[in-house]
C-alpha atoms as a PDB file:
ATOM      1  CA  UNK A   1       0.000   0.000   0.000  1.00  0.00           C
ATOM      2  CA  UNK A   2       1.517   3.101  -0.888  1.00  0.00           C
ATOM      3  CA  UNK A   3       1.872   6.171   1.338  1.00  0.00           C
ATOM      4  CA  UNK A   4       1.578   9.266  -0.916  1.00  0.00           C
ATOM      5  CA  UNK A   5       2.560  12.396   1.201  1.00  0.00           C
ATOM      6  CA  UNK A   6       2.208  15.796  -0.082  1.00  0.00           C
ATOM      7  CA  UNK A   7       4.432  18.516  -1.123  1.00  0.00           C
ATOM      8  CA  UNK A   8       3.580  21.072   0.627  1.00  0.00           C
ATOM      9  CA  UNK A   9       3.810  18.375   4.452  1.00  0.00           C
ATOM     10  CA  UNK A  10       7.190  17.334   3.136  1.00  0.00           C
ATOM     11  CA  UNK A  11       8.134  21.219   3.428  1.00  0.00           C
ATOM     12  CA  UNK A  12       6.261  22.015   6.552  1.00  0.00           C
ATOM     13  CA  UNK A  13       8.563  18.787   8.006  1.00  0.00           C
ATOM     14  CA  UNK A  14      11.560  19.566   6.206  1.00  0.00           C
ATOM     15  CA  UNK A  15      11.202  23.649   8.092  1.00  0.00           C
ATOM     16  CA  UNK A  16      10.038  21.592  11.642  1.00  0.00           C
ATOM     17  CA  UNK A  17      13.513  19.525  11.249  1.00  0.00           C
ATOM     18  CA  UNK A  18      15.741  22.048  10.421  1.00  0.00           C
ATOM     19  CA  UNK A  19      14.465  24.923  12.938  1.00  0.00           C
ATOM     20  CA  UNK A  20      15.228  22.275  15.964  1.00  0.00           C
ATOM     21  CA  UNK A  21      18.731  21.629  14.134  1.00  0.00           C
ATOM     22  CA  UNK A  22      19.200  25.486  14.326  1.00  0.00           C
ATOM     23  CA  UNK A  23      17.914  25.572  18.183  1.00  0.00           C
ATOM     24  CA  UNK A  24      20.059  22.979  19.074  1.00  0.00           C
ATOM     25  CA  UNK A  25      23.541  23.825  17.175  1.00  0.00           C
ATOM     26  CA  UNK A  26      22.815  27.423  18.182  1.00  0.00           C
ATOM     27  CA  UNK A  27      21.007  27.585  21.270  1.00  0.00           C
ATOM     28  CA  UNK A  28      20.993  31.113  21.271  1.00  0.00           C
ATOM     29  CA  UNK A  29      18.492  31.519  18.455  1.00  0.00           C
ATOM     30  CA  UNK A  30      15.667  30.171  20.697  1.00  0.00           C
ATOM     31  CA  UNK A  31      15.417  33.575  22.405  1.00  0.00           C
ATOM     32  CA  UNK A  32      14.379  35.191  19.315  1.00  0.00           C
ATOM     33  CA  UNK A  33      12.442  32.424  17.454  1.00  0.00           C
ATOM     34  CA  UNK A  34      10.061  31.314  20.725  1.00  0.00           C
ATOM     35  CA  UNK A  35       7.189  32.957  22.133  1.00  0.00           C
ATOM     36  CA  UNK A  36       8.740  34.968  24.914  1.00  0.00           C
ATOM     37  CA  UNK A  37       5.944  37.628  26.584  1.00  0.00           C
ATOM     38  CA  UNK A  38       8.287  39.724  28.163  1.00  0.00           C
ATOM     39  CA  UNK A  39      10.504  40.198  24.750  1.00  0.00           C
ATOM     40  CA  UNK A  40       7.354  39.625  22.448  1.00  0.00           C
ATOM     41  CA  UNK A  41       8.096  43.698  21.913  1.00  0.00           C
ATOM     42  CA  UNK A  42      10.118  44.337  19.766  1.00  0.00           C
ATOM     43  CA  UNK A  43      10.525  40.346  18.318  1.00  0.00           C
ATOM     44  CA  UNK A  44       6.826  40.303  17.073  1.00  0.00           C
ATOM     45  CA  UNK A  45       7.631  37.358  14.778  1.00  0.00           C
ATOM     46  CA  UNK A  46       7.597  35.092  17.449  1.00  0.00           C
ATOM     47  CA  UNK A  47       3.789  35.325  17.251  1.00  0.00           C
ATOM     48  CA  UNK A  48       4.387  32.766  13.784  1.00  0.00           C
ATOM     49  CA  UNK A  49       7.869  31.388  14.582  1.00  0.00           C
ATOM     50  CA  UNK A  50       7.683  30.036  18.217  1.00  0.00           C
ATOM     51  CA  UNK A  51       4.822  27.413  16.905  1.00  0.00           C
ATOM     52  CA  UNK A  52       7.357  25.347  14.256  1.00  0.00           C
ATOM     53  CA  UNK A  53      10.009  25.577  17.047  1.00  0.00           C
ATOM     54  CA  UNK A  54      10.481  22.056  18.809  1.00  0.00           C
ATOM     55  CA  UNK A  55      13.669  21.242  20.951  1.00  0.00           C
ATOM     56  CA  UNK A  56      12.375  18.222  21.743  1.00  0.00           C
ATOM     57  CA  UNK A  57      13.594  14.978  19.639  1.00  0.00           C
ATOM     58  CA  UNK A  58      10.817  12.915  21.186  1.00  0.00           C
ATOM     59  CA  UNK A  59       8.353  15.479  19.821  1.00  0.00           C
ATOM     60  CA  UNK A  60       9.379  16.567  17.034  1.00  0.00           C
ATOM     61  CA  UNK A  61       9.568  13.528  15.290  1.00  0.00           C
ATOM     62  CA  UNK A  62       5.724  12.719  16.561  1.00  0.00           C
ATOM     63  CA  UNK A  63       4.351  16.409  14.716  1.00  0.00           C
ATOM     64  CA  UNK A  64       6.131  15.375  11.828  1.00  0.00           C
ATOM     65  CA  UNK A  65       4.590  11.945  11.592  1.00  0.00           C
ATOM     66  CA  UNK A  66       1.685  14.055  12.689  1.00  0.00           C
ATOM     67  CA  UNK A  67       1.844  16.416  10.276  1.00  0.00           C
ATOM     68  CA  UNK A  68       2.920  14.189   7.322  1.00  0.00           C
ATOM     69  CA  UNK A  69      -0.595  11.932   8.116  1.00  0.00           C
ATOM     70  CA  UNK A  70      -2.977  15.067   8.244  1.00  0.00           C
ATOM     71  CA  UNK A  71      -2.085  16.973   5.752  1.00  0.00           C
ATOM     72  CA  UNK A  72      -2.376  14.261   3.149  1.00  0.00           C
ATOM     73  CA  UNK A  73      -6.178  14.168   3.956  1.00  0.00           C
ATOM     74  CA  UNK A  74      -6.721  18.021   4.781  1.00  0.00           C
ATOM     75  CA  UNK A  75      -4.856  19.420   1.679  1.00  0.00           C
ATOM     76  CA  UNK A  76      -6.218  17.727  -0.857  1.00  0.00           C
ATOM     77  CA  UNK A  77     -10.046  19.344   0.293  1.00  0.00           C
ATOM     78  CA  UNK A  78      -9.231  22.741   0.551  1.00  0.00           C
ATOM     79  CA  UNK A  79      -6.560  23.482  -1.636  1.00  0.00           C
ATOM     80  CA  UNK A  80      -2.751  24.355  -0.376  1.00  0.00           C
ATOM     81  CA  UNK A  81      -3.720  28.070  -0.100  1.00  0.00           C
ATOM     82  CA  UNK A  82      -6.313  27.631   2.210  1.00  0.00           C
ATOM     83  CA  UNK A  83      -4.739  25.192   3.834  1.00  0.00           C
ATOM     84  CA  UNK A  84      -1.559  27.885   4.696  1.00  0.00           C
ATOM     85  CA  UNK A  85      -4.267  30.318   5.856  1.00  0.00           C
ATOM     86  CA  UNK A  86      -5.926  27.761   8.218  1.00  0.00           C
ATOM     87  CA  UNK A  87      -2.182  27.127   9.379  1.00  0.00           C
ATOM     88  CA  UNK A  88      -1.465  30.794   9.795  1.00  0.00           C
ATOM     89  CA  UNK A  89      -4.670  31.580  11.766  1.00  0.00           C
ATOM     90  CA  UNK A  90      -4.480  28.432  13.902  1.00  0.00           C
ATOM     91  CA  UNK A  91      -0.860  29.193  14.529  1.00  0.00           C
ATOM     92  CA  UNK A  92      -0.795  33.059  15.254  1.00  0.00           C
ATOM     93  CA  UNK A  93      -3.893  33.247  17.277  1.00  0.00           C
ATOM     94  CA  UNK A  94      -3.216  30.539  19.274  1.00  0.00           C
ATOM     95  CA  UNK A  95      -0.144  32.576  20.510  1.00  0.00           C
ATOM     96  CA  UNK A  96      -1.839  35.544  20.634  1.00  0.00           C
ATOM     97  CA  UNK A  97      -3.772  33.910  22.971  1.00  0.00           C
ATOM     98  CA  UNK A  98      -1.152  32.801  25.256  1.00  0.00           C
ATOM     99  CA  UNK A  99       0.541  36.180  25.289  1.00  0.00           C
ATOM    100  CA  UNK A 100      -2.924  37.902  26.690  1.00  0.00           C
ATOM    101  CA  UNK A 101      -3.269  34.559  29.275  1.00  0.00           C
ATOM    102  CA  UNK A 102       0.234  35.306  30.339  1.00  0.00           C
ATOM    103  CA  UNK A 103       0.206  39.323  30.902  1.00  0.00           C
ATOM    104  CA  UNK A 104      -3.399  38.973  32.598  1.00  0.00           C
ATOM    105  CA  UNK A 105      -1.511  35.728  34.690  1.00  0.00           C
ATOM    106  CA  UNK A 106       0.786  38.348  35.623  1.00  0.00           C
ATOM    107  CA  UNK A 107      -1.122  41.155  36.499  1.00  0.00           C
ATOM    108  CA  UNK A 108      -3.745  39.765  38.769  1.00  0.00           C
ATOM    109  CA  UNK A 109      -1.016  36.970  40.242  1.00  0.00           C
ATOM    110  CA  UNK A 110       0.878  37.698  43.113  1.00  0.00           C
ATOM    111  CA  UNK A 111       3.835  35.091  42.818  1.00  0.00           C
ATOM    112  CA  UNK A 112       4.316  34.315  39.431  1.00  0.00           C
ATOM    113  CA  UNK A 113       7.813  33.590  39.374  1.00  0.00           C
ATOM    114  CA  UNK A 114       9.303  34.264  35.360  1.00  0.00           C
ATOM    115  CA  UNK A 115       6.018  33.592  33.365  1.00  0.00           C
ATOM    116  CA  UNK A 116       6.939  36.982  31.097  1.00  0.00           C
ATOM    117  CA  UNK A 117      10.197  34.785  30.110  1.00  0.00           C
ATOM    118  CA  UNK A 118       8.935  31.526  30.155  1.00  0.00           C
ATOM    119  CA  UNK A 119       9.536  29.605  26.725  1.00  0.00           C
ATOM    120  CA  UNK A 120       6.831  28.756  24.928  1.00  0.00           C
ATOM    121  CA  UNK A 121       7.380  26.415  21.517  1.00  0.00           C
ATOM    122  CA  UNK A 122       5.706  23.459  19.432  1.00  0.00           C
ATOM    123  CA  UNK A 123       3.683  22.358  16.526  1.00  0.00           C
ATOM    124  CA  UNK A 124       1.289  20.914  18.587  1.00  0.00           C
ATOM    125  CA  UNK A 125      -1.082  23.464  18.802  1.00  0.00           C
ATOM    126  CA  UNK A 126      -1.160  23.212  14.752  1.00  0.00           C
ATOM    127  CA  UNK A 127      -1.683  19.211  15.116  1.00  0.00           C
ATOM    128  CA  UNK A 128      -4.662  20.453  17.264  1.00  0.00           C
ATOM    129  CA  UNK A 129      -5.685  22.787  14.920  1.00  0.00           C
ATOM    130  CA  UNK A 130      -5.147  19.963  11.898  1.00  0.00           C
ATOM    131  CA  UNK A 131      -7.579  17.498  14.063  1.00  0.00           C
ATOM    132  CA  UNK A 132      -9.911  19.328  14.149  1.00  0.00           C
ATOM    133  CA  UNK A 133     -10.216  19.799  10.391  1.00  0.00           C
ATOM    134  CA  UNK A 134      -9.766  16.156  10.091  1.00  0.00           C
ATOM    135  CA  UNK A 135     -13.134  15.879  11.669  1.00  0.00           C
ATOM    136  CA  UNK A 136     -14.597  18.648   9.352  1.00  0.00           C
ATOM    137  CA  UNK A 137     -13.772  17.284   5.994  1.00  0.00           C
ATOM    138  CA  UNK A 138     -13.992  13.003   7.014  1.00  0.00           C
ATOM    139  CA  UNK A 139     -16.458  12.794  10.123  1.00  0.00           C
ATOM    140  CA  UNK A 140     -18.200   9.508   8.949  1.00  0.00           C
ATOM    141  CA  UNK A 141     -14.625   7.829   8.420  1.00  0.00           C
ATOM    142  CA  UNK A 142     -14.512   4.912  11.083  1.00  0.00           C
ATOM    143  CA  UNK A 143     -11.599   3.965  12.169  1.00  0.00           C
ATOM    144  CA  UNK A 144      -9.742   1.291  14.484  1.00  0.00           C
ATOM    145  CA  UNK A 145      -7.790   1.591  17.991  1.00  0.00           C
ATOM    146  CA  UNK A 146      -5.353  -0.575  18.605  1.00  0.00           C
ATOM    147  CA  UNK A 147      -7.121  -3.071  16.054  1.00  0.00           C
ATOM    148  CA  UNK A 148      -9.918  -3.387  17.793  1.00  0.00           C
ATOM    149  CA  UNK A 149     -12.138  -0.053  19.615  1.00  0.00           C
ATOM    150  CA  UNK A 150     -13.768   1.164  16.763  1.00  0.00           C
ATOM    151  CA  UNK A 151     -13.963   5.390  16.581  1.00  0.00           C
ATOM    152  CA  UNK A 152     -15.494   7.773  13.809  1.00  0.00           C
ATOM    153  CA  UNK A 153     -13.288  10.626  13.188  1.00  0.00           C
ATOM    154  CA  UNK A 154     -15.784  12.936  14.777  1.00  0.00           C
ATOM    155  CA  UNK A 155     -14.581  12.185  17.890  1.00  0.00           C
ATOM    156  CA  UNK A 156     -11.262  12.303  17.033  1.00  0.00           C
ATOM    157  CA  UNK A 157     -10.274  15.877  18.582  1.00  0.00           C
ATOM    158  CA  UNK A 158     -11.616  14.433  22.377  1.00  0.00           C
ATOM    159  CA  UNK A 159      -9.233  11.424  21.848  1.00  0.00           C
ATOM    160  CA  UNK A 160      -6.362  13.502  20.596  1.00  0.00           C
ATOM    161  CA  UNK A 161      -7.207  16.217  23.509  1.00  0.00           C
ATOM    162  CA  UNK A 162      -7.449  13.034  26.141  1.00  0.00           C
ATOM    163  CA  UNK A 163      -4.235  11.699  25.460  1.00  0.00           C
ATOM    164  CA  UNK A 164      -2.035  14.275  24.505  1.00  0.00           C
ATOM    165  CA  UNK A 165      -3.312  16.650  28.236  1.00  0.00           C
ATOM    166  CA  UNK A 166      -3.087  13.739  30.157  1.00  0.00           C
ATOM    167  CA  UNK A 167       0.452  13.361  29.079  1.00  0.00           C
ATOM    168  CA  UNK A 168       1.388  16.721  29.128  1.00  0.00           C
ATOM    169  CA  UNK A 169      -0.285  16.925  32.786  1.00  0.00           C
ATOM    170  CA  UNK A 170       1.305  13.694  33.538  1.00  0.00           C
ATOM    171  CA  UNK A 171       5.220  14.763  32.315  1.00  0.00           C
ATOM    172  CA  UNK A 172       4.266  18.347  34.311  1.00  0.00           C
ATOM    173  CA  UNK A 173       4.790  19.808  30.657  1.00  0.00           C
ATOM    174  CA  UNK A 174       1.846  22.047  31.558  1.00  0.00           C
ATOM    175  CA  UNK A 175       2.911  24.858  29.436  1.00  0.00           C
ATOM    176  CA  UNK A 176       1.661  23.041  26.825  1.00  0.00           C
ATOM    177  CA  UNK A 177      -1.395  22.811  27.543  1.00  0.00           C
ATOM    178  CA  UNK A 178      -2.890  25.916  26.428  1.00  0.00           C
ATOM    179  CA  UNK A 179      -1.430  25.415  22.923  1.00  0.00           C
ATOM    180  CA  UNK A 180      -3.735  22.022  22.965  1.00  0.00           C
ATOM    181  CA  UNK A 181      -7.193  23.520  23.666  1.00  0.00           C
ATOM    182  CA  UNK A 182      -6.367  26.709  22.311  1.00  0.00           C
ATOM    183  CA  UNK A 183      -5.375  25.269  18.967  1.00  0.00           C
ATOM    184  CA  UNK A 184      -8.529  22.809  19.117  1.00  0.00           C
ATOM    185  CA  UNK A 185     -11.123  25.607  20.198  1.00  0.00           C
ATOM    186  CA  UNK A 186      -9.255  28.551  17.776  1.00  0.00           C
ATOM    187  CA  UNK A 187      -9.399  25.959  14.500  1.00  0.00           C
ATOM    188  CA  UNK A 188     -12.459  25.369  15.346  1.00  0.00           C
ATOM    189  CA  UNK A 189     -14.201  28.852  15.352  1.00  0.00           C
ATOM    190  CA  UNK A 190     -11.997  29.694  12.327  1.00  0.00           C
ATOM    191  CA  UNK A 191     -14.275  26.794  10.488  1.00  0.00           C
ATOM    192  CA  UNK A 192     -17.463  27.146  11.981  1.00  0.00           C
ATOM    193  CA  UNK A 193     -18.054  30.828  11.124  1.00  0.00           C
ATOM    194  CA  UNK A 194     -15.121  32.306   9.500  1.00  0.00           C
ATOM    195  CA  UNK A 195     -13.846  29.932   6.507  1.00  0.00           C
ATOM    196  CA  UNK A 196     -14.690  30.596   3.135  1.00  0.00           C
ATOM    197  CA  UNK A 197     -16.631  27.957   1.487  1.00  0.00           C
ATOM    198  CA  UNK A 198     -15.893  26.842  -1.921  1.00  0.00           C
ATOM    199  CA  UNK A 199     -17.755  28.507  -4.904  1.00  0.00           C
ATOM    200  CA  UNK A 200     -19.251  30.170  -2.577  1.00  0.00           C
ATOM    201  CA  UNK A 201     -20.023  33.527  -1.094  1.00  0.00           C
ATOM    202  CA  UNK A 202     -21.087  31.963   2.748  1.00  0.00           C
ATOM    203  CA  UNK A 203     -18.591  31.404   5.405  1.00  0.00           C
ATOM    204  CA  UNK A 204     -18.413  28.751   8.022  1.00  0.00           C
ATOM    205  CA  UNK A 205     -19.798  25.140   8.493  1.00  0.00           C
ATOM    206  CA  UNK A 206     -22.889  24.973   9.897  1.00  0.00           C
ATOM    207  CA  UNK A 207     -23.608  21.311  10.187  1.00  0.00           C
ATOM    208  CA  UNK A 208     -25.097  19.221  13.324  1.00  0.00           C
ATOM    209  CA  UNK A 209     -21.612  17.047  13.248  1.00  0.00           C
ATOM    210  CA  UNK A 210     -19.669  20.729  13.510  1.00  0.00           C
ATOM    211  CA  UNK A 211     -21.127  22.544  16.307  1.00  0.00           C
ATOM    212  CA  UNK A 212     -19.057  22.710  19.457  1.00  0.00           C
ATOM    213  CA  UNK A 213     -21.613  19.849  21.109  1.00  0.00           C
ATOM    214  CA  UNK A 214     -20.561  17.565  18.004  1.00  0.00           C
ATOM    215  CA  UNK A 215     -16.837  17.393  20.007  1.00  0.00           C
ATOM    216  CA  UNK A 216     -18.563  15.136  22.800  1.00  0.00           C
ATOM    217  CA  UNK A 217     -20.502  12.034  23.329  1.00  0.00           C
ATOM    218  CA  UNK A 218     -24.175  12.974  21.876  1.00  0.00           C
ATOM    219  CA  UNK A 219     -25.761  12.497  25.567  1.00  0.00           C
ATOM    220  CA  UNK A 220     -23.929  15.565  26.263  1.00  0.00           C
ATOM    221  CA  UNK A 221     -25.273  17.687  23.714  1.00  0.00           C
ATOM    222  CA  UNK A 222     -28.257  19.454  25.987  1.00  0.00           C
ATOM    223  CA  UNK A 223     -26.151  20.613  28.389  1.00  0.00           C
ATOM    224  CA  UNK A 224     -23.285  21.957  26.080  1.00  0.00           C
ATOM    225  CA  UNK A 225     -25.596  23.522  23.080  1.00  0.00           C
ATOM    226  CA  UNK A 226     -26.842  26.376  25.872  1.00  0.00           C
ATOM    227  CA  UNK A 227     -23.281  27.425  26.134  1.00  0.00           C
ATOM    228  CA  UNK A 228     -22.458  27.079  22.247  1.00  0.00           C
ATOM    229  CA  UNK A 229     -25.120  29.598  21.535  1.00  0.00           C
ATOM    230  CA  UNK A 230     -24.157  31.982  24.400  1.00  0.00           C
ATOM    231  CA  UNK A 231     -20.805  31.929  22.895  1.00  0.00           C
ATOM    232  CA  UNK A 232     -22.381  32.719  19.168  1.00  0.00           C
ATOM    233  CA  UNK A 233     -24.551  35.452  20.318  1.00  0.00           C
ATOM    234  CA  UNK A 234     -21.976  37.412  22.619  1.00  0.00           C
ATOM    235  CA  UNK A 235     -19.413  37.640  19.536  1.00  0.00           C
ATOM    236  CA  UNK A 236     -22.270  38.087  17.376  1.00  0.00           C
ATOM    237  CA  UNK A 237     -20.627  35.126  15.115  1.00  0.00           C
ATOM    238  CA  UNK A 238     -23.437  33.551  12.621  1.00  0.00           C
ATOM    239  CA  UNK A 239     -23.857  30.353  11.054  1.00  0.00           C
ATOM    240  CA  UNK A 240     -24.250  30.409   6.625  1.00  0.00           C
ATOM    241  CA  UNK A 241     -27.693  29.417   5.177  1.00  0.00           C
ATOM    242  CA  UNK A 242     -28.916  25.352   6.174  1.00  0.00           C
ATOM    243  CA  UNK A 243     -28.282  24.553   2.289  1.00  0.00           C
ATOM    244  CA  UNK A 244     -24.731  25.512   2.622  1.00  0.00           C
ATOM    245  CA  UNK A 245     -23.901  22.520   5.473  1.00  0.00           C
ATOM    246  CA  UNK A 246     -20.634  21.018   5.723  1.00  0.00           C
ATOM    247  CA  UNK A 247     -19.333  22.101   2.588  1.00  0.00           C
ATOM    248  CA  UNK A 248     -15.638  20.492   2.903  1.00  0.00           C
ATOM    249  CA  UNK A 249     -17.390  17.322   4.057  1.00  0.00           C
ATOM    250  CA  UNK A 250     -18.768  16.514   0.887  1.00  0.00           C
ATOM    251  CA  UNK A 251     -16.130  17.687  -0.919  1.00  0.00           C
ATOM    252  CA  UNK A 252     -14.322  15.377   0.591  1.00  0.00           C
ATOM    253  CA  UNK A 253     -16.124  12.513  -1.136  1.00  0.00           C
ATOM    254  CA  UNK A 254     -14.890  13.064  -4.356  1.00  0.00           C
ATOM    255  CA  UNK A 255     -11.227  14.583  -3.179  1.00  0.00           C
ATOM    256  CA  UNK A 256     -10.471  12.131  -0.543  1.00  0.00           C
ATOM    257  CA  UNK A 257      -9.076   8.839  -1.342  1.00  0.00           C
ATOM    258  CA  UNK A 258      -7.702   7.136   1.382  1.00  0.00           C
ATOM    259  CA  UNK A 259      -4.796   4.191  -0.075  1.00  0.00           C
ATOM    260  CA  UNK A 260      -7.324   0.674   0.696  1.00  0.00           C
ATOM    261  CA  UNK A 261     -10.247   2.585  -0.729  1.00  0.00           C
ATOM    262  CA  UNK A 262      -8.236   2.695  -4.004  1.00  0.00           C
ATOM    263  CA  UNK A 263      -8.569  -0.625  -5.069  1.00  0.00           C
ATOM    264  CA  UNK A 264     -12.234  -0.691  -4.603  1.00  0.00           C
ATOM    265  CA  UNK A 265     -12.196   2.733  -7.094  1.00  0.00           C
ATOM    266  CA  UNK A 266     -10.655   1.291  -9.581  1.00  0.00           C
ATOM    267  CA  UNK A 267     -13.474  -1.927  -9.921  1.00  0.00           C
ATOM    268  CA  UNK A 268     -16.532   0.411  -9.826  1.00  0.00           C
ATOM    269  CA  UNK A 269     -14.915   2.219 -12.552  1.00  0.00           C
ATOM    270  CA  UNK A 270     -14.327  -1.186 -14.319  1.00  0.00           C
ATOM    271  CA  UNK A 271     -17.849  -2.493 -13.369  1.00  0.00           C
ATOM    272  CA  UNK A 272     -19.199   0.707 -14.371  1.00  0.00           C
ATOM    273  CA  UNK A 273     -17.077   0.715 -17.930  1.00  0.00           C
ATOM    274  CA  UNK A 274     -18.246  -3.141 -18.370  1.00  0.00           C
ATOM    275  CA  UNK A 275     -21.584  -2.383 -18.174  1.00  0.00           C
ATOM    276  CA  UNK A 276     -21.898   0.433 -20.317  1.00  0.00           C
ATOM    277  CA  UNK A 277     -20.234  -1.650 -22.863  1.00  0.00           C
ATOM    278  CA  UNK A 278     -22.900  -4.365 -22.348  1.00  0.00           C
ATOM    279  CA  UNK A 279     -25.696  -1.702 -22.872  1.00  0.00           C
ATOM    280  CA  UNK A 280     -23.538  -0.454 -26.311  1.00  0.00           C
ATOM    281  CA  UNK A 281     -23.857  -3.560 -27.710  1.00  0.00           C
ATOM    282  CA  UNK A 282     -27.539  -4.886 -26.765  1.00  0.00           C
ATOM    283  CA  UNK A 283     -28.640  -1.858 -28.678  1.00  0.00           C
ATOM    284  CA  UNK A 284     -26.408  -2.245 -31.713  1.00  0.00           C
ATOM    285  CA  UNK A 285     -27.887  -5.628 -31.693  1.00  0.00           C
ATOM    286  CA  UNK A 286     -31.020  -4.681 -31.546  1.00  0.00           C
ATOM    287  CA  UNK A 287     -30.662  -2.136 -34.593  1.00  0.00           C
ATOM    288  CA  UNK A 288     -31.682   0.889 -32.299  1.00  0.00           C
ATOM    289  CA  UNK A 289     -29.623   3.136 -34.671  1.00  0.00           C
ATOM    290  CA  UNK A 290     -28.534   5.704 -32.296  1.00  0.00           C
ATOM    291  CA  UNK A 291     -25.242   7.209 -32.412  1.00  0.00           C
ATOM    292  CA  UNK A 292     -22.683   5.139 -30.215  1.00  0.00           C
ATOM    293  CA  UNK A 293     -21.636   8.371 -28.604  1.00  0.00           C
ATOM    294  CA  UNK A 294     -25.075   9.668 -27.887  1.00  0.00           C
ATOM    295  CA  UNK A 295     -25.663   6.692 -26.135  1.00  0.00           C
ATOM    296  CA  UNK A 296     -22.288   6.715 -24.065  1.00  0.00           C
ATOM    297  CA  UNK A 297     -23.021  10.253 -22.759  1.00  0.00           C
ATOM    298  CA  UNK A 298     -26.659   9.239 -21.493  1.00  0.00           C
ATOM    299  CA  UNK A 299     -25.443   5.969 -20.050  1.00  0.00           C
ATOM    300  CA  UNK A 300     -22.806   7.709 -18.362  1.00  0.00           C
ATOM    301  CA  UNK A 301     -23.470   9.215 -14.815  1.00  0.00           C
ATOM    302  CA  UNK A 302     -22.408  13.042 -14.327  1.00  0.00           C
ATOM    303  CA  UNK A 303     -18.682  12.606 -12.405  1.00  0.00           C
ATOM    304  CA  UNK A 304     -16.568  14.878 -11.205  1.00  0.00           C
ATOM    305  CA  UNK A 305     -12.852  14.048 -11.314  1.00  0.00           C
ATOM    306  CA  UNK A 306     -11.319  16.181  -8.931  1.00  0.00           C
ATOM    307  CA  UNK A 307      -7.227  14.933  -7.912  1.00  0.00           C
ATOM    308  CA  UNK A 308      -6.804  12.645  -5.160  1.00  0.00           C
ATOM    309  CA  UNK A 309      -3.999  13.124  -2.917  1.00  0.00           C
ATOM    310  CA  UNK A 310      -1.766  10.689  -4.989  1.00  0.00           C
ATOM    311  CA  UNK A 311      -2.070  12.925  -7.815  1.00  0.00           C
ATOM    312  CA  UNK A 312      -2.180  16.268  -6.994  1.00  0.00           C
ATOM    313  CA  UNK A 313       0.120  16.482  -3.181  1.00  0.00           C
ATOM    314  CA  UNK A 314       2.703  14.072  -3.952  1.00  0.00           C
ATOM    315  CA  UNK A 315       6.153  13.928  -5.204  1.00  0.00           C
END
């Protein structure tokens, strides 16, 4: 089975790699390329730099498995320009974010210790961000746990959230943290109101799977929904038309082609060729007389081709 990566995750990896080459050959250049609040003035670019700075080994080669895996199914939906933007939002408000949490941290605090100079780094409030879309454009797609606990990707984010704050909490790496939920809840409003959908003059995704209830179990729904639409109505942020829903998640069928749904492709389009054939010739045999290519183009259902990942992403 082949494992067709993208170009634009291959240089998103190849930039992850070399910044924690540069960080750790030059130590020194972490000052100016992490997210320092007490030197964010005047080294403003540390807003967009400090999130593809890892100095971990550990991590970094996780976010750029991480990476290499989501962007192969992202990508392909919304096109590598939109993709960057959804990168760029997720990644600069996200520290924005943390910058306000620390200065407010240290104005109402009374020991705070160094939180202006604490370090902040890592892709993984991108891989948040990238989950999160994950569960936008695929949130039917079942998958497998360990072989065996069987998940739809629309719960994906709370798994990913689970695991990677409980580990963060349990290796006291609690400065990540607020990467992880920012970069889930930030991606998140960027698609539900904010995104612009293809062809189209609406923004956002307004379907039942997307709203911020369609994170957790469905039990859950009544109690979270209240706060959803408090949320909506205090930032005055509004959902597209119901005819617009989930735009990117039926692009997706026709984009998306994950590698073992391949082979099954290619024999519909066999089956589908053999039996337009069959029909061809049972009216040439029975002297119909119509054109051969009349008949092809009514036998044949409307498809779009738009490139899979194999096609158009990779290298």
């Amino acid at each position: 089975m082949a494992f067709n990566i993208t170009r634009l995750s291959k240089v998103i990896a190849v930039l992850l790699v070399a910044l924690y080459f540069v960080a750790y050959f030059f130590p020194q250049t972490v000052d100016y390329v992490a997210l320092i609040p007490g030197r964010t003035l005047p080294y403003v670019w540390n807003l967009l730099t400090a999130g593809f700075l890892t100095t971990n080994p550990i991590k970094l080669g996780l976010e750029v498995l991480a990476v290499l895996l989501l962007t192969r199914l992202v990508e392909p939906v919304y096109g590598s320009k939109e993709f960057l933007k959804f990168l760029f939002v997720v990644d600069f408000s996200v520290s924005l974010c943390v910058l306000a949490g620390v200065y407010i941290i240290f104005a109402i605090g009374q020991d705070t210790g160094d939180i202006l100079y604490t370090k902040f780094t890592g892709f993984h409030g991108m891989v948040a961000g990238m989950v999160v879309a994950v569960k936008q454009v695929m949130p039917e797609h079942e998958a497998k746990l360990f072989g065996f606990v069987k998940f739809t990707f629309k719960y994906l984010p709370l798994l990913f959230l689970t695991v990677t704050v409980g580990a963060a909490a349990a290796l006291q790496q609690f400065s990540e943290i607020p990467f992880l939920l920012l970069g889930t809840y930030n991606a998140w409003v960027y698609l539900r109101f904010f995104q612009q959908q293809p062809d189209s003059q609406h923004r956002g995704d307004s379907s039942d799977d997307f709203k911020f209830s369609g994170f957790f179990p469905s039990f859950l729904a009544p109690v979270i929904d209240p706060f959803g639409y408090v949320f909506a109505t205090v930032f005055r942020l509004r959902h597209p038309p119901a005819e617009t829903k989930a735009p990117f998640a039926k692009a997706a069928q026709y984009t998306l082609a994950l590698p073992a749904d391949n082979a099954d492709a290619n024999r519909r389009r066999e089956r589908g060729a053999k039996a337009l054939e069959e029909r061809l010739g049972m009216r040439k045999a029975a002297g119909d007389g119509e054109d051969v290519e009349s008949a092809a183009a009514s036998s044949t259902p409307n498809t779009v081709v738009i490139p899979t990942t194999a096609a158009a992403g990779s290298s």
